[in-house]
Protein backbone atom coordinates (compact mmCIF):
# COMPACT_ATOMS: atom_id res chain seq x y z
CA UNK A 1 -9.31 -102.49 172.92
CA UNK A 2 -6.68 -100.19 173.22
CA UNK A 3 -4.47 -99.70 169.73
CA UNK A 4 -2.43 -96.97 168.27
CA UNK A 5 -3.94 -94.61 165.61
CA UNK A 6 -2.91 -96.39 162.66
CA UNK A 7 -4.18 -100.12 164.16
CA UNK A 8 -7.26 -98.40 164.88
CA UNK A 9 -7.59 -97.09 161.46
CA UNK A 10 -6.72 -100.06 159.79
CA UNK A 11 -9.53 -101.91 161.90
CA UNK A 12 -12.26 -98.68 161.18
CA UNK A 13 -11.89 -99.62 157.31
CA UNK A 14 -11.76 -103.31 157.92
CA UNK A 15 -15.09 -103.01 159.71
CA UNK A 16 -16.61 -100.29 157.07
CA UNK A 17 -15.25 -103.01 154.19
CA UNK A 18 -17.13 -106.05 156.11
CA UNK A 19 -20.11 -104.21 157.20
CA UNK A 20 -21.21 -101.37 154.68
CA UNK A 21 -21.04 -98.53 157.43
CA UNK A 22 -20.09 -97.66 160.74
CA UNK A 23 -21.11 -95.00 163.68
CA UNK A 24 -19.33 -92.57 165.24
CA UNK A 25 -20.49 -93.56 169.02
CA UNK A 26 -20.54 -97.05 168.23
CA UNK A 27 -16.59 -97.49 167.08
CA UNK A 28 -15.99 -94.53 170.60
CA UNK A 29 -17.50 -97.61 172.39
CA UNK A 30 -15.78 -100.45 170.51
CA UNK A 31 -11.94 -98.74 170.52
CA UNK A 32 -12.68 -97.14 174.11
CA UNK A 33 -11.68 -93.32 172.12
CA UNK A 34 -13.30 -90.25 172.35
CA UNK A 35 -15.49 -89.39 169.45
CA UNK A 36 -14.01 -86.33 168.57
CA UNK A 37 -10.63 -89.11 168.08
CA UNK A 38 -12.80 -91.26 165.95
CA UNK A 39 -14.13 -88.77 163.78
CA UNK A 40 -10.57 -87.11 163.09
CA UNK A 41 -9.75 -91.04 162.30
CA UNK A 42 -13.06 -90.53 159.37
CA UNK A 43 -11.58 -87.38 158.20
CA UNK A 44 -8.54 -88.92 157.95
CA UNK A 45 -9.72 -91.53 156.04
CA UNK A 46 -11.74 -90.05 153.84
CA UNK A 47 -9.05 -87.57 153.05
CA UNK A 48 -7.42 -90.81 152.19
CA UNK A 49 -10.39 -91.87 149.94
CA UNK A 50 -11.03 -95.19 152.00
CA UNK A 51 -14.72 -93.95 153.07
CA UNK A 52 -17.46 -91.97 152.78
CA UNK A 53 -18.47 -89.78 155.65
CA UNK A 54 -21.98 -88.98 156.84
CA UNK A 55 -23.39 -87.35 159.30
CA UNK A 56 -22.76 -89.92 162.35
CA UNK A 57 -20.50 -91.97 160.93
CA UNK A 58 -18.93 -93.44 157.29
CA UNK A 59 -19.37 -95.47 154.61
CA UNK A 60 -17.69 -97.92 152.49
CA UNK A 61 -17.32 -96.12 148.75
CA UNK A 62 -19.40 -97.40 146.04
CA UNK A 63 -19.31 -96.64 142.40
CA UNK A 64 -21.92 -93.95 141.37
CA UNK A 65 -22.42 -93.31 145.14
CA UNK A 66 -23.96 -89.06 145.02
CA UNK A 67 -23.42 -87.03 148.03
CA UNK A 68 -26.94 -86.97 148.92
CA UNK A 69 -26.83 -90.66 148.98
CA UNK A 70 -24.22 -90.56 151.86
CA UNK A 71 -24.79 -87.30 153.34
CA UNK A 72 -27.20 -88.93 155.84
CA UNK A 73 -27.99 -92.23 157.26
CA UNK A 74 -30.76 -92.96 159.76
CA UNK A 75 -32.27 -95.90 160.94
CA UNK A 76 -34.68 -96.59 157.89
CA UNK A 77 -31.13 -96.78 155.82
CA UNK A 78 -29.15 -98.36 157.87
CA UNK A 79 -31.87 -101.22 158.21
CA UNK A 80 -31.87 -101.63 154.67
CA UNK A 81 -28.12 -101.80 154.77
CA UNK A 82 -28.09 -104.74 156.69
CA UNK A 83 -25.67 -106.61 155.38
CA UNK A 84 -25.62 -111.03 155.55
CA UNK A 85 -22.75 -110.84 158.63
CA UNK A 86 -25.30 -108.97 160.08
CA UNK A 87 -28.31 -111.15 159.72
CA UNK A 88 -25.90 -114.09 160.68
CA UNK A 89 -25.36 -112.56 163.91
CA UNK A 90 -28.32 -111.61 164.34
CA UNK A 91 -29.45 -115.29 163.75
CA UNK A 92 -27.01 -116.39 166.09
CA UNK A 93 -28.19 -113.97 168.86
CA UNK A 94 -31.58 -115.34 168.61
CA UNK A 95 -30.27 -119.00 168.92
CA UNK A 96 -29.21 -117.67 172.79
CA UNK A 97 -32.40 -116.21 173.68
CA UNK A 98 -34.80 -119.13 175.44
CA UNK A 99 -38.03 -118.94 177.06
CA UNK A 100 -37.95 -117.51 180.59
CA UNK A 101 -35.14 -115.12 180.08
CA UNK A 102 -35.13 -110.96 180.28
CA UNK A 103 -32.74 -109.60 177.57
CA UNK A 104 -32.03 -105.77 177.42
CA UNK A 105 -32.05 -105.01 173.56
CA UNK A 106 -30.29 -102.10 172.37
CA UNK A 107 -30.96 -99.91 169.27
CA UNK A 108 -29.57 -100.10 166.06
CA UNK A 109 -30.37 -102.05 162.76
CA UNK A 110 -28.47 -105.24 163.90
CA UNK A 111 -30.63 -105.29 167.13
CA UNK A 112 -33.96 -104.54 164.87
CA UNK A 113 -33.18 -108.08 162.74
CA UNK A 114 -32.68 -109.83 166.22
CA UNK A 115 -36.34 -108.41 167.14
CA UNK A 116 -37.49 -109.69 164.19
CA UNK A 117 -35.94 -113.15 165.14
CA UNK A 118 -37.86 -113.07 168.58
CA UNK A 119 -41.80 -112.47 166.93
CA UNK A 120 -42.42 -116.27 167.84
CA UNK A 121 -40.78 -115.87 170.99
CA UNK A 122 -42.32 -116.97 174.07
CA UNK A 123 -42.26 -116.28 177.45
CA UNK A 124 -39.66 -114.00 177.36
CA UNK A 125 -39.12 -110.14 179.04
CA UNK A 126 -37.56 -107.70 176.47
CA UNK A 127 -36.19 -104.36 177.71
CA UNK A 128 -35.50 -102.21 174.66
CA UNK A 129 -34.68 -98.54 174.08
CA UNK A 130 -35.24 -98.94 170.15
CA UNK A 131 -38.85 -97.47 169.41
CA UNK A 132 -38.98 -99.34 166.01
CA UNK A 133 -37.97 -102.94 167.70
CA UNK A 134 -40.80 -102.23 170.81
CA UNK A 135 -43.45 -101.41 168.22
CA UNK A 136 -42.24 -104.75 166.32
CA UNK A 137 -42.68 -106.54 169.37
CA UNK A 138 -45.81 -105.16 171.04
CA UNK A 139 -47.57 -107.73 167.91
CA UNK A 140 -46.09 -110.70 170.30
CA UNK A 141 -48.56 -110.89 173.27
CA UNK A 142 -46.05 -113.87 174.93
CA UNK A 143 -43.81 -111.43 175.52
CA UNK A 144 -43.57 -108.97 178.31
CA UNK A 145 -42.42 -106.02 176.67
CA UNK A 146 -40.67 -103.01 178.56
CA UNK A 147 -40.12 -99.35 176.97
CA UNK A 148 -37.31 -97.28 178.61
CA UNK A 149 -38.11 -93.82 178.80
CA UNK A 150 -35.56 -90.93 177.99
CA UNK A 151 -35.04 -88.42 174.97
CA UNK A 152 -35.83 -89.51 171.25
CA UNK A 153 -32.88 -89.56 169.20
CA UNK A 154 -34.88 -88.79 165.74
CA UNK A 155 -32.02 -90.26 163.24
CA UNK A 156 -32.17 -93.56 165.04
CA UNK A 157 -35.28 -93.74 166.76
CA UNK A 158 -34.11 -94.63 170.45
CA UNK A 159 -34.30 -93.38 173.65
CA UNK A 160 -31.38 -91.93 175.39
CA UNK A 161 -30.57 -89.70 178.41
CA UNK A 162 -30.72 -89.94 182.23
CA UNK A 163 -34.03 -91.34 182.23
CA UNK A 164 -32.96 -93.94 180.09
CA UNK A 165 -30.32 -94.71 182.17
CA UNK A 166 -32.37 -94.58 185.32
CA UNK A 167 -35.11 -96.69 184.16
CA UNK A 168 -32.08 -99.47 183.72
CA UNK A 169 -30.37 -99.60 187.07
CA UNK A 170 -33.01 -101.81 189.04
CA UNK A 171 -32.70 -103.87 186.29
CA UNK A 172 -31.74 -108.09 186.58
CA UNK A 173 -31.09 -108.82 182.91
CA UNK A 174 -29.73 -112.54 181.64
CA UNK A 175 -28.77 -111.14 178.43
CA UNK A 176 -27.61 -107.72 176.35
CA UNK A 177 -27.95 -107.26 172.49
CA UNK A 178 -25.78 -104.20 171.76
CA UNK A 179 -25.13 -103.08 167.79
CA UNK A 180 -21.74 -103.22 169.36
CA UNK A 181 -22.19 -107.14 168.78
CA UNK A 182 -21.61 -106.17 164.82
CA UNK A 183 -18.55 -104.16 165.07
CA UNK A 184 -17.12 -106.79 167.39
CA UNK A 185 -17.73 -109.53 164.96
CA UNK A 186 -19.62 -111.64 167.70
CA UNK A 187 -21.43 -114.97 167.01
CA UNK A 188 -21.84 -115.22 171.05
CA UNK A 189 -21.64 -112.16 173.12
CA UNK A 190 -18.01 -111.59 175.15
CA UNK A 191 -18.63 -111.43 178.95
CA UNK A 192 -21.76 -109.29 179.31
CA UNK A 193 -20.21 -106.60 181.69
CA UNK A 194 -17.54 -106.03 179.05
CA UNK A 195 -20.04 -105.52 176.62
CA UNK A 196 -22.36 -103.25 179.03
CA UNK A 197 -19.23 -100.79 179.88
CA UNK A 198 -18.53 -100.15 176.24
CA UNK A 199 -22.53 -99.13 175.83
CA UNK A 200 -21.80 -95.81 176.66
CA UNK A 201 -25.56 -94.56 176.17
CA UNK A 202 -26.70 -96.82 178.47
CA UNK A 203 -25.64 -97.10 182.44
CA UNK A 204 -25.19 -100.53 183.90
CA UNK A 205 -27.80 -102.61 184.35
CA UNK A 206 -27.27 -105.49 186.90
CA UNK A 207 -26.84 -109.01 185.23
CA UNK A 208 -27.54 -112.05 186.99
């Protein structure tokens, strides 16, 4: 998605408006910038008054807001952010998930809703990264659960780094759940390699 700075702007505080806050890495990934670019865009903005910044990303402004209340955001918060276009999708992303499929599941608290979704799930492999969506599903004994290994990223509770990466690239996956999904506004994926290239923690896992 390639837009000038003031499209891009424009879209940043659409998609803060419609879904309560936003990441730094995931709108690098969504508007294929840098994200030293998108978090001049967040100064910008909030210069502007349009957000709130925190540490990793911004937030839509709410009355009575304090700056400890937005100074920080992990994955605790951000779950309990979730917002209804976010349970929709997430809803919807369980609706394409049938028995006998592998489906790589990404962090995030979009992705966390869509494990959720899958705890009567059957017969299905589930590749995650997110620590709080593997412990969620190791309670589901039909499904065969993989970890990837890698680094912890504390604030979010994921794994991340080469060995991520590497654990991923033998990989035959039918399906990818990326938080990207939200800031995309998708009630069915876009073709999965688009979607893969724009995770840009994650290397390229073969699809079938």
């Amino acid at each position: 998605m390639t837009m000038n700075s003031f499209e891009r702007r424009n879209k940043i505080i659409q998609l803060v408006n419609e879904q309560g806050t936003v990441l730094v890495q995931d709108l690098a990934g969504v508007f294929a910038a840098s994200e030293a670019t998108i978090r001049a865009d967040l100064r910008f903005l909030e210069q502007k008054g349009v957000v709130t910044r925190f540490h990793g990303g911004a937030a839509k402004i709410m009355s009575g807001n304090s700056e400890t209340e937005t100074q920080e955001v992990g994955f605790k918060e951000r779950f309990q952010l979730a917002s209804a276009p976010k349970n929709r999708i997430a809803q919807a992303a369980v609706k394409m998930i049938h028995e006998g499929m592998t489906v790589i599941l990404d962090s995030g608290s979009t992705t966390m809703l869509i494990a959720e979704g899958l705890m009567t799930a059957k017969n299905i492999t589930v590749i995650t990264n997110s620590l709080p969506a593997a412990f969620a599903l190791s309670e589901n004994k039909d499904i065969t659960l993989v970890v990837c290994g890698g680094t912890v990223r504390h604030k979010t509770r994921s794994m991340h780094g080469s060995i991520a990466e590497r654990s991923l690239q033998d990989i035959n996956a039918d399906l990818m759940l990326s938080v990207l999904m939200v800031l995309m506004r998708l009630m069915v994926l876009r073709p999965l390699m688009k979607v893969i290239r724009l995770a840009a923690r994650w290397s390229q896992p073969q699809i079938k």
